[in-house]
N, C-alpha and C. Protein backbone atom coordinates (compact mmCIF):
# COMPACT_ATOMS: atom_id res chain seq x y z
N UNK A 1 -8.57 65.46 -6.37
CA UNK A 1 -9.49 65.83 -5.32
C UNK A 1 -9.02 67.11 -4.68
N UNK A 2 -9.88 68.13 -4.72
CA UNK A 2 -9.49 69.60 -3.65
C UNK A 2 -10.51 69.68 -2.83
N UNK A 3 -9.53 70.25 -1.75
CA UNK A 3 -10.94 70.03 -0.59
C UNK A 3 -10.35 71.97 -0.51
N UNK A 4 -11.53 72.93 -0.34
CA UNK A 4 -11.67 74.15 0.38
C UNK A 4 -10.74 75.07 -0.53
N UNK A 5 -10.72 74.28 -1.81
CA UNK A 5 -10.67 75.14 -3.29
C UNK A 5 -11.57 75.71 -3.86
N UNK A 6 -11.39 76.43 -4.90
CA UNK A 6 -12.26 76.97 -5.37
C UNK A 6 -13.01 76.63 -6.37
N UNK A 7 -12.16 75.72 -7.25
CA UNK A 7 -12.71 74.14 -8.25
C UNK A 7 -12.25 72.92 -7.45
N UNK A 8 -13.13 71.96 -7.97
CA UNK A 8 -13.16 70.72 -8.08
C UNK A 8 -12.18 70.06 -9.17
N UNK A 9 -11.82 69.07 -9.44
CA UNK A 9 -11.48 68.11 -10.34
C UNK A 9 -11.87 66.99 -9.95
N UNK A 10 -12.97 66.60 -10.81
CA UNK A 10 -13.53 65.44 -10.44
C UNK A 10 -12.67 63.99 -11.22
N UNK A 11 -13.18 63.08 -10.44
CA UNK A 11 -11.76 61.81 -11.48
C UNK A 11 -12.66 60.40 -10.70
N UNK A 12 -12.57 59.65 -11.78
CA UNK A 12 -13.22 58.76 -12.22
C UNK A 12 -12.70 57.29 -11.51
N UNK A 13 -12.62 57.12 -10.01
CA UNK A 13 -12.01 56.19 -9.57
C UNK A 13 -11.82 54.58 -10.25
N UNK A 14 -10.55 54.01 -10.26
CA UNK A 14 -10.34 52.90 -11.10
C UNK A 14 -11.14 51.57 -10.15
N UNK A 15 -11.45 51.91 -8.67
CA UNK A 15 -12.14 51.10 -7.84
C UNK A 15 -12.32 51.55 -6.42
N UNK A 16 -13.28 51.00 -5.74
CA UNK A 16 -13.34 52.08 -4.50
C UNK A 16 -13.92 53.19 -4.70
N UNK A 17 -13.77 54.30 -3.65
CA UNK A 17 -14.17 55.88 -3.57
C UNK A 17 -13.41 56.62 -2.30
N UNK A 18 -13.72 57.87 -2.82
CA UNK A 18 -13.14 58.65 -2.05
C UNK A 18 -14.22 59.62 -1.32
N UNK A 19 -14.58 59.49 -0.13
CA UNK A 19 -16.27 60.72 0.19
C UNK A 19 -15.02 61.33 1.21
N UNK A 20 -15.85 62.85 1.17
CA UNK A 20 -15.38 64.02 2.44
C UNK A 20 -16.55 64.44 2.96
N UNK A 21 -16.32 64.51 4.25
CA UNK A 21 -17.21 64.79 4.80
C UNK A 21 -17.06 65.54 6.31
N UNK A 22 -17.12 66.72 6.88
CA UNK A 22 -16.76 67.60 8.09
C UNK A 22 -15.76 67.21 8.32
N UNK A 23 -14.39 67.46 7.24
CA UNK A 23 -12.91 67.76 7.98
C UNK A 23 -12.31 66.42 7.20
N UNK A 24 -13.06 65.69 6.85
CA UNK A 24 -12.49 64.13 7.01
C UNK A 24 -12.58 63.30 5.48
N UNK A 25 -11.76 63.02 4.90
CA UNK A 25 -11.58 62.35 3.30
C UNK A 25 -11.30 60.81 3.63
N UNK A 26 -12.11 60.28 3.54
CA UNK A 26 -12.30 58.50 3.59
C UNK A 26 -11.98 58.10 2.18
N UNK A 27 -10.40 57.24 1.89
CA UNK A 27 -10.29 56.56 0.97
C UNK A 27 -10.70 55.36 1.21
N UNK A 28 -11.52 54.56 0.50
CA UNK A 28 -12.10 53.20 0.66
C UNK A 28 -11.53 52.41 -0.39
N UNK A 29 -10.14 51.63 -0.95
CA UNK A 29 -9.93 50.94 -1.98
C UNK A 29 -9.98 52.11 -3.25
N UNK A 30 -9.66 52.98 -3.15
CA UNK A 30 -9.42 54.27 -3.99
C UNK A 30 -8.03 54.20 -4.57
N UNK A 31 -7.96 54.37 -6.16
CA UNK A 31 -7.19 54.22 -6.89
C UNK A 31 -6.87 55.56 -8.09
N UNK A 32 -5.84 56.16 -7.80
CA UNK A 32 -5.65 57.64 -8.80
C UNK A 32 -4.33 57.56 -9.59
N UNK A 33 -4.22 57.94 -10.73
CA UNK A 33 -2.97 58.18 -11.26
C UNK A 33 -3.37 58.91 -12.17
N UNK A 34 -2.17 60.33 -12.44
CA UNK A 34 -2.70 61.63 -12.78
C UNK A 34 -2.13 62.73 -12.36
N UNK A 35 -2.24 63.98 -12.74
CA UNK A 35 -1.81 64.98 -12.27
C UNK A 35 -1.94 65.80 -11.22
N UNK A 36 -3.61 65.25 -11.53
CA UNK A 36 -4.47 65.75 -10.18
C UNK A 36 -4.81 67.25 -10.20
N UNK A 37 -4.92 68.01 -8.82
CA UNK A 37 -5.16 69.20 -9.28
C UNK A 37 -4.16 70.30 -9.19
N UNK A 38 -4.51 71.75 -10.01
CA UNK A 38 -3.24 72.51 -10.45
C UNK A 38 -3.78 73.58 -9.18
N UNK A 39 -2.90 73.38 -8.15
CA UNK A 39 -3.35 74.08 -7.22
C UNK A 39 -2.57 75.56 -7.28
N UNK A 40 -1.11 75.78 -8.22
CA UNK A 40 -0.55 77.30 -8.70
C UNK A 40 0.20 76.60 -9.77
N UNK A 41 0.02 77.56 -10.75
CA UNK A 41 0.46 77.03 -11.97
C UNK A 41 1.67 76.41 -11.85
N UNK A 42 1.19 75.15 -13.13
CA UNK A 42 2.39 74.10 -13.11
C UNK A 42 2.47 73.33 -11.71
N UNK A 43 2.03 73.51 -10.58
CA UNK A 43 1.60 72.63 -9.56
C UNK A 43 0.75 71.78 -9.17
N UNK A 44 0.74 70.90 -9.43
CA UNK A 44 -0.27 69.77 -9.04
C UNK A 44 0.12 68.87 -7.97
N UNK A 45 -0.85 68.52 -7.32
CA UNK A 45 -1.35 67.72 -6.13
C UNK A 45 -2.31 66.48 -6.25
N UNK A 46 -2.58 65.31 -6.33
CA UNK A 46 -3.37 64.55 -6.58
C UNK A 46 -4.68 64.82 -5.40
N UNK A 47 -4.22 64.63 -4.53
CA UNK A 47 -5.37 65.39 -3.09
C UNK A 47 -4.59 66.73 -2.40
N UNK A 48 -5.49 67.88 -2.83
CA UNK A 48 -4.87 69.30 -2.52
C UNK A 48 -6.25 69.64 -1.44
N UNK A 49 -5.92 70.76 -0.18
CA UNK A 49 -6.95 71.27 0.82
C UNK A 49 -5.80 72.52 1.22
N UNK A 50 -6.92 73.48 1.59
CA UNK A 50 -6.50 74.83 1.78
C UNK A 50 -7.30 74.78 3.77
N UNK A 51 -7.21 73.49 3.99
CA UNK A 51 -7.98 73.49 5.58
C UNK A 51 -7.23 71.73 6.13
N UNK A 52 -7.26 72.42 7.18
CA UNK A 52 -6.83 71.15 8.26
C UNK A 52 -7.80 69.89 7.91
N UNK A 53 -7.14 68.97 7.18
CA UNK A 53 -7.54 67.65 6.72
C UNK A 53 -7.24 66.18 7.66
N UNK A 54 -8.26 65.84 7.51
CA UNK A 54 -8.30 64.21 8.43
C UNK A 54 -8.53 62.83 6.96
N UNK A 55 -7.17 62.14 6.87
CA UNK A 55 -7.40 61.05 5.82
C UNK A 55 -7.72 59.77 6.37
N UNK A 56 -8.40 59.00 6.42
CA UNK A 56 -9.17 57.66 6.93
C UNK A 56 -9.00 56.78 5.75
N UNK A 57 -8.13 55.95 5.92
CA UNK A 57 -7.38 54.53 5.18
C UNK A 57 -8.57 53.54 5.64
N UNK A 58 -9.14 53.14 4.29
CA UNK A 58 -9.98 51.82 4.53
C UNK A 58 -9.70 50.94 3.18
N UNK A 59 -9.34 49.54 3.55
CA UNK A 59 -8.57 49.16 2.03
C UNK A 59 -7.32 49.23 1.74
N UNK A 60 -6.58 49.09 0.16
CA UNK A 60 -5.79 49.10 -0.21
C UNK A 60 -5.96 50.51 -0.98
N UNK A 61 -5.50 51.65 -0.91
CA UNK A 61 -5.10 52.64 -1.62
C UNK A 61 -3.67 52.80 -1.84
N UNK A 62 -4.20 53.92 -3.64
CA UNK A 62 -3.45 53.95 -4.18
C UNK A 62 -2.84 55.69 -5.27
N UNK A 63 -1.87 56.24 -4.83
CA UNK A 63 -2.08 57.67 -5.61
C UNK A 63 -0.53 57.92 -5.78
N UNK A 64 -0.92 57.85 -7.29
CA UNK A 64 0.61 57.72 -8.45
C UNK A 64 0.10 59.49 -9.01
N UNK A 65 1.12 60.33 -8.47
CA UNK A 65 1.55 61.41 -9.36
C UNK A 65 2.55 61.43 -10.59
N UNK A 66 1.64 61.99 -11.84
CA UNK A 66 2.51 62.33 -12.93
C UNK A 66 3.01 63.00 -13.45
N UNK A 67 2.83 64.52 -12.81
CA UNK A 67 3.39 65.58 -12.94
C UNK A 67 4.55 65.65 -12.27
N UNK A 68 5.60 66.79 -13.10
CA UNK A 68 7.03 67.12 -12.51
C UNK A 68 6.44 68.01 -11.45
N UNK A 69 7.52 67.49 -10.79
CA UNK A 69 7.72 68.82 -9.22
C UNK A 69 6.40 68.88 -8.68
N UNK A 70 5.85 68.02 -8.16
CA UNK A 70 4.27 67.83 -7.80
C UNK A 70 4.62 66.90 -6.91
N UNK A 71 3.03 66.64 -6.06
CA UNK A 71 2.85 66.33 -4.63
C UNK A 71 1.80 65.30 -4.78
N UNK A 72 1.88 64.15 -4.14
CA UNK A 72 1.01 63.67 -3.96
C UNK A 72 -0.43 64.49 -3.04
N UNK A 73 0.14 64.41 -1.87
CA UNK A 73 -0.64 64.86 -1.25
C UNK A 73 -0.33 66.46 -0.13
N UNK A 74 -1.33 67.46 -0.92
CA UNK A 74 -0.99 68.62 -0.03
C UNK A 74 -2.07 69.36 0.44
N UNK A 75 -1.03 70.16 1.64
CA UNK A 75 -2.58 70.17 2.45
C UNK A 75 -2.02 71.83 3.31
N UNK A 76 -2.63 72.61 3.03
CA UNK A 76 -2.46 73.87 3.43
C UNK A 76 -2.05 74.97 2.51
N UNK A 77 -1.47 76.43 3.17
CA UNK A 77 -1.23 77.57 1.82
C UNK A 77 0.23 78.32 2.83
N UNK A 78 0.96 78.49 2.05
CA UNK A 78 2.00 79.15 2.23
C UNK A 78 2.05 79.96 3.38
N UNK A 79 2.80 79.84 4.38
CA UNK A 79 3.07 80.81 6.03
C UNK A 79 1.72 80.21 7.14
N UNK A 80 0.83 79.19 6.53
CA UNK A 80 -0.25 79.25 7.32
C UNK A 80 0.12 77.79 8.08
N UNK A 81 -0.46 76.92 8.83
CA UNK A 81 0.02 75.95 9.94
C UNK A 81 -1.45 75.02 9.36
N UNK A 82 -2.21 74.40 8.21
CA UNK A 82 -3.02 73.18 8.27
C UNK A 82 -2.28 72.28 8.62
N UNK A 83 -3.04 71.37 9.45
CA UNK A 83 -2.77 69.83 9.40
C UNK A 83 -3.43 68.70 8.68
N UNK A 84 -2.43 67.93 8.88
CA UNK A 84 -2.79 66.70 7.90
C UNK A 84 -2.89 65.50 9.25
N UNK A 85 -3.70 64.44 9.33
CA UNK A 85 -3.78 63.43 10.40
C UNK A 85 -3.95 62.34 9.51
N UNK A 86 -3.47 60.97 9.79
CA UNK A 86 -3.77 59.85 8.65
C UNK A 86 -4.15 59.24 9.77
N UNK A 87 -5.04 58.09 9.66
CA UNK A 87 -5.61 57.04 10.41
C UNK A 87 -6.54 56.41 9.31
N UNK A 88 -6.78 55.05 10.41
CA UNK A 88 -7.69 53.74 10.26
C UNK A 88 -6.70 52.60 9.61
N UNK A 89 -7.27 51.61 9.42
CA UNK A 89 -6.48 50.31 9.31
C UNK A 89 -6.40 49.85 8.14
N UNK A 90 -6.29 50.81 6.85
CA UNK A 90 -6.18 50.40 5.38
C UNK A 90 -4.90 51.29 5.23
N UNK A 91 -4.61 50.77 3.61
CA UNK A 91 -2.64 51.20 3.63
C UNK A 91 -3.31 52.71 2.47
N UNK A 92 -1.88 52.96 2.34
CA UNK A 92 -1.93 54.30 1.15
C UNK A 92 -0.34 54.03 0.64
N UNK A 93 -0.55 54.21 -0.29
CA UNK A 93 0.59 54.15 -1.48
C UNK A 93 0.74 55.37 -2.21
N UNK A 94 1.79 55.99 -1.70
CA UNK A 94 1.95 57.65 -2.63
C UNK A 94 2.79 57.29 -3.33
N UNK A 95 3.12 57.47 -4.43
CA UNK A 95 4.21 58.01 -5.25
C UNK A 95 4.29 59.44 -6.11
N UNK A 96 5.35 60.42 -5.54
CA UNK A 96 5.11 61.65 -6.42
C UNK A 96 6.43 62.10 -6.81
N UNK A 97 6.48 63.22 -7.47
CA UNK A 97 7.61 63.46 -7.81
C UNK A 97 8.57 64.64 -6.90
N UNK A 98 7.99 65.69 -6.35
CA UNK A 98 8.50 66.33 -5.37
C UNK A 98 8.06 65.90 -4.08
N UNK A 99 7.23 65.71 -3.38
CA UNK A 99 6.55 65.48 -2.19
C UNK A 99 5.67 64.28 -2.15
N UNK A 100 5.90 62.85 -1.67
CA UNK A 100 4.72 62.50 -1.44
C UNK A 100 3.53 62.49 -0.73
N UNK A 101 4.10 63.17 0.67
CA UNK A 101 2.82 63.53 2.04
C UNK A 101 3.61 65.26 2.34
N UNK A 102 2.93 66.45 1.92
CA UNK A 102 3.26 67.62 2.10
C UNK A 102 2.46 68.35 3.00
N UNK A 103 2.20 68.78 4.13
CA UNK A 103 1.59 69.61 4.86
C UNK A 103 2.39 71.04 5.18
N UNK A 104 1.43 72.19 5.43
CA UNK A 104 2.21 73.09 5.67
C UNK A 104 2.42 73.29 7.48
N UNK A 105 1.45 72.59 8.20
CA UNK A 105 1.57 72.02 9.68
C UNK A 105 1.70 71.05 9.74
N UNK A 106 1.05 70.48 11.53
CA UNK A 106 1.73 69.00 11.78
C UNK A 106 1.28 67.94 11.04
N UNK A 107 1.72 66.75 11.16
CA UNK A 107 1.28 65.86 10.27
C UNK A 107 1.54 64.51 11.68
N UNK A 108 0.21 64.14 11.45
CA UNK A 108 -0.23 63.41 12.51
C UNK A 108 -0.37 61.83 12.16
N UNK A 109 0.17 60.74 11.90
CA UNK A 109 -0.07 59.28 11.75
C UNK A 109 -0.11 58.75 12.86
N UNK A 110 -1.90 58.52 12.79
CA UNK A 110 -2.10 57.46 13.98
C UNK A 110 -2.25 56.00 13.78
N UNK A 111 -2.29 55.73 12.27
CA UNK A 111 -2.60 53.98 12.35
C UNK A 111 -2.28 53.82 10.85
N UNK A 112 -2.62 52.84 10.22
CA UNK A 112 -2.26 52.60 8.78
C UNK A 112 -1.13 52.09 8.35
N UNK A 113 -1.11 51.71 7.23
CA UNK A 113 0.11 51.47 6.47
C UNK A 113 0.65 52.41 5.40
N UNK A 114 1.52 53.27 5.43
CA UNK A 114 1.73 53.94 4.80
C UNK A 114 2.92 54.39 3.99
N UNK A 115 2.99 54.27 2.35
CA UNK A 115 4.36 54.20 1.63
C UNK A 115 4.02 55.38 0.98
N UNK A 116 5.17 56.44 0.98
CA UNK A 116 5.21 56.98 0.78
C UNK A 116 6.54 57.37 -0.02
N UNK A 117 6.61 57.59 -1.27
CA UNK A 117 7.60 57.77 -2.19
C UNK A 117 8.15 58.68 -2.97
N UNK A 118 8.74 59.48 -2.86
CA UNK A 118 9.65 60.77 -3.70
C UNK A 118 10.26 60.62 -4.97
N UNK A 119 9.92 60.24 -5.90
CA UNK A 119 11.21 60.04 -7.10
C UNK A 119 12.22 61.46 -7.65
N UNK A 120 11.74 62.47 -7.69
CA UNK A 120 12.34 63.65 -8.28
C UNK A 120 12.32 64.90 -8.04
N UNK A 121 12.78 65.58 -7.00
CA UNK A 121 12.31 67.27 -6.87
C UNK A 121 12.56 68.15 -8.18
N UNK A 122 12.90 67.52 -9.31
CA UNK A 122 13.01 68.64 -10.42
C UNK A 122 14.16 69.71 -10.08
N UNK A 123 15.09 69.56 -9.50
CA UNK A 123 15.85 70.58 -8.93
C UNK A 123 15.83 71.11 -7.54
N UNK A 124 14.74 70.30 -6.97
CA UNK A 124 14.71 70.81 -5.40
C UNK A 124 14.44 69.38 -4.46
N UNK A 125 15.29 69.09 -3.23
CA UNK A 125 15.19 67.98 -2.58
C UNK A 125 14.09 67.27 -2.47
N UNK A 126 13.76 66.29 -2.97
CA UNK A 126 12.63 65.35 -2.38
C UNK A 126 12.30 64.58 -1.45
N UNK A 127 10.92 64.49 -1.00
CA UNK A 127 10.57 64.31 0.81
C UNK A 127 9.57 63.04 0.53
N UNK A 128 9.88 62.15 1.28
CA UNK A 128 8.81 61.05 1.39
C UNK A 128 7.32 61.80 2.15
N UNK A 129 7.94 62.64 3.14
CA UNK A 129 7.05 62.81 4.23
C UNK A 129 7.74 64.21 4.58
N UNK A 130 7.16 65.34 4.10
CA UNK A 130 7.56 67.08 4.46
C UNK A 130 6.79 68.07 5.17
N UNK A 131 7.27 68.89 6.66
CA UNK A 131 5.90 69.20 7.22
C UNK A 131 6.78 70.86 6.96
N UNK A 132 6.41 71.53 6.55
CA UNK A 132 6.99 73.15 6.38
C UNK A 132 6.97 74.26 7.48
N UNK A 133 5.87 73.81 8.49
CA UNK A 133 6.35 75.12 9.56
C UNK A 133 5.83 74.15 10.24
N UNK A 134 5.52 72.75 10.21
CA UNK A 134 5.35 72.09 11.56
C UNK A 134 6.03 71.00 12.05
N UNK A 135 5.63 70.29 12.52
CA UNK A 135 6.15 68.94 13.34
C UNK A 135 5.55 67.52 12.42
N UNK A 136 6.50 66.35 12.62
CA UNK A 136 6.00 65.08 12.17
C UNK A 136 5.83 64.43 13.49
N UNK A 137 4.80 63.70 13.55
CA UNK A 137 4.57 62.85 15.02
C UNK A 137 3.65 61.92 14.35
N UNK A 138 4.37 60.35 14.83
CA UNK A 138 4.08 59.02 14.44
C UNK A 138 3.15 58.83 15.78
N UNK A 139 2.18 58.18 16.25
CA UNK A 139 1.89 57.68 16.92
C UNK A 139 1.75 56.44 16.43
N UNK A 140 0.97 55.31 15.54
CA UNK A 140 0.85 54.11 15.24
C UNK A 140 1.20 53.85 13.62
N UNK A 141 1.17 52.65 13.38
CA UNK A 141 0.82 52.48 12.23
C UNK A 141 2.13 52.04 11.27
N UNK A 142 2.18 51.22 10.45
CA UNK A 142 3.59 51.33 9.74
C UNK A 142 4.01 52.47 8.80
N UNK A 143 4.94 52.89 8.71
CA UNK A 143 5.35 54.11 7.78
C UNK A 143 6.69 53.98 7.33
N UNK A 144 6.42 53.94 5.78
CA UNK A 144 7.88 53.73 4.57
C UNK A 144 7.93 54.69 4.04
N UNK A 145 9.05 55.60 3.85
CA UNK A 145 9.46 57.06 3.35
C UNK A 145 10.06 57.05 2.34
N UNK A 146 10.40 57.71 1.46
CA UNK A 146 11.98 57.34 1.12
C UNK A 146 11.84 58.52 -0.12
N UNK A 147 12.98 59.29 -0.63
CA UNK A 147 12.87 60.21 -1.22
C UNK A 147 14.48 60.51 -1.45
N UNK A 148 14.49 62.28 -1.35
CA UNK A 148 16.40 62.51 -0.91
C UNK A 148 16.08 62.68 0.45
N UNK A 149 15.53 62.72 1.17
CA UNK A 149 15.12 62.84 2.38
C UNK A 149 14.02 61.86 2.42
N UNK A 150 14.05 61.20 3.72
CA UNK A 150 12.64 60.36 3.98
C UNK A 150 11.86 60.85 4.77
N UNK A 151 11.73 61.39 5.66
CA UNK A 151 11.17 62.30 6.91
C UNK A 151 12.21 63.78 6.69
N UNK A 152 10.80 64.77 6.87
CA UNK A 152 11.31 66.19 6.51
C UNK A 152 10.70 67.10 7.81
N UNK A 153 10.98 67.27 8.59
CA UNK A 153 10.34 68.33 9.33
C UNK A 153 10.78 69.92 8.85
N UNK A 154 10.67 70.44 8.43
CA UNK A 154 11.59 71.32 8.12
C UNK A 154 11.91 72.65 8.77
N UNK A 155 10.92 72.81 9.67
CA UNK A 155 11.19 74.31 11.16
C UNK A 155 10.22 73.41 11.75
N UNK A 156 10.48 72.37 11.98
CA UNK A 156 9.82 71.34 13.64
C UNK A 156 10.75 70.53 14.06
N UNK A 157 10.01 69.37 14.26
CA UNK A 157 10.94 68.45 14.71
C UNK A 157 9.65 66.47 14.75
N UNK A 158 10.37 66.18 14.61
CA UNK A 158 10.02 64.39 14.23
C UNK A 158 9.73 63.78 15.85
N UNK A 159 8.85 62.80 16.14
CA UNK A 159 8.28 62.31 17.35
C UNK A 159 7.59 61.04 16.60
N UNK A 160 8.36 60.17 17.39
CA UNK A 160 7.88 58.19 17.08
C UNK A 160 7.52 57.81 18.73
N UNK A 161 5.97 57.53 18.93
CA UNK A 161 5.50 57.11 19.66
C UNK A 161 5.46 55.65 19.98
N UNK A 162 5.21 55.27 18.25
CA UNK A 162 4.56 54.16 18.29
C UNK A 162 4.44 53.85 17.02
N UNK A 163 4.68 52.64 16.55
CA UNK A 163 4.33 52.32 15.38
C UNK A 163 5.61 51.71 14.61
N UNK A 164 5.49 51.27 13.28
CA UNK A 164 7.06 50.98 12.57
C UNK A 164 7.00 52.12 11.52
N UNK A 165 8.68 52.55 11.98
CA UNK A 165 9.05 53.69 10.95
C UNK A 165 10.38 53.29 10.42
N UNK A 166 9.81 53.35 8.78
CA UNK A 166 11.52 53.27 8.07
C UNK A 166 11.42 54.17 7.04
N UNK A 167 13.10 54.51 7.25
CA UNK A 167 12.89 56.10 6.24
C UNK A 167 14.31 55.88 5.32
N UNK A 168 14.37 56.13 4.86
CA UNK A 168 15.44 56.15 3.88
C UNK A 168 15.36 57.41 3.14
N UNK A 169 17.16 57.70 2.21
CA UNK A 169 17.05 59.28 1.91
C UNK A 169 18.29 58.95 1.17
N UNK A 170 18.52 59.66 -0.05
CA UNK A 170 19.43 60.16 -0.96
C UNK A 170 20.56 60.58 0.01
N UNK A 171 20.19 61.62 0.81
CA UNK A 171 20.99 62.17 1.48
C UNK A 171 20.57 61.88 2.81
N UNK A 172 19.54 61.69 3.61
CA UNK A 172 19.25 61.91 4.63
C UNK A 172 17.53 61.31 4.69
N UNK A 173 17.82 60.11 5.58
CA UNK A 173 16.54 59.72 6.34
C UNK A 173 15.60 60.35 6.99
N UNK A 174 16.31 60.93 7.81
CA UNK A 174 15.70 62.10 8.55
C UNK A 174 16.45 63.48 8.62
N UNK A 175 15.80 64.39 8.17
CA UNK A 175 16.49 66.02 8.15
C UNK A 175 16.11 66.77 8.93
N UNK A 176 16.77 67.31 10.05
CA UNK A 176 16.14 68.62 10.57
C UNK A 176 16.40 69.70 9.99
């Protein structure tokens, strides 16, 4: 799925759907495994956006990356600040190989259940949860990390309001 690309990759949900609609990508029982899309060569993203994205958990979701050094989910373009916000009361299951939740701004969890999994940076640290020029801020919701890092802010800083957070890390749970 690309949102505010210039192609599409369309993909054939195993159950459920995925609609976007003004800002906002509603997984409903949505199921992906795949490369997803090649957002710069040899990069893939299973859900890639070049604009401040809102994800709405309804159901059990599910998004298995199979590409090396790839992201589950990314959301912005290099030096620029998109955000990513997760909410509603259905879970998400990432597994990727460099990044499973990548924003290049803040990254906002207000509710949900959310696992999020790193197996391999290919040579570069892996992040359950990586925000690149912004901030991580939990407000609700459960959240499982785990990567070489589990929580990444990487020029921000991490904020737990509310909610259950467990992070685990190769090296480090949480990295500033």
């Amino acid at each position: 799925l690309a949102v505010g690309a210039t192609a599409t990759q369309t993909t054939k949900p195993s159950g459920g759907y995925a609609y976007y609609k003004n800002g906002t990508l509603t997984l409903n029982n949505y199921s992906y495994e795949g490369k997803g899309y090649e957002y710069r060569a040899y990069y893939y993203a299973v859900i890639y956006s070049k604009i401040d994205l809102t994800l709405e958990l309804v159901g059990t979701n599910s998004l298995k990356q199979t590409a090396s050094y790839s992201d589950g989910i990314y959301v912005g373009v290099e030096t620029s600040k998109e955000k990513l916000t997760i909410q509603g009361d259905g879970s998400l299951n990432v597994t990727s190989t460099y990044c499973g939740i990548l924003a290049w701004g803040l990254i906002t969890v207000n509710g949900g259940t959310i696992i999020s999994t790193a197996t391999d940076g290919g040579g570069y640290k892996s992040s359950g949860i990586l925000s690149h020029l912004g901030c991580v801020i939990i407000n609700g919701g459960n959240v499982t990390v785990s990567g070489d890092y589990g929580l990444y802010p990487l020029n921000g800083y991490c904020e737990i309001y509310g909610g259950t957070v467990t992070a685990t890390g190769i090296e480090r749970a949480i990295r500033y």
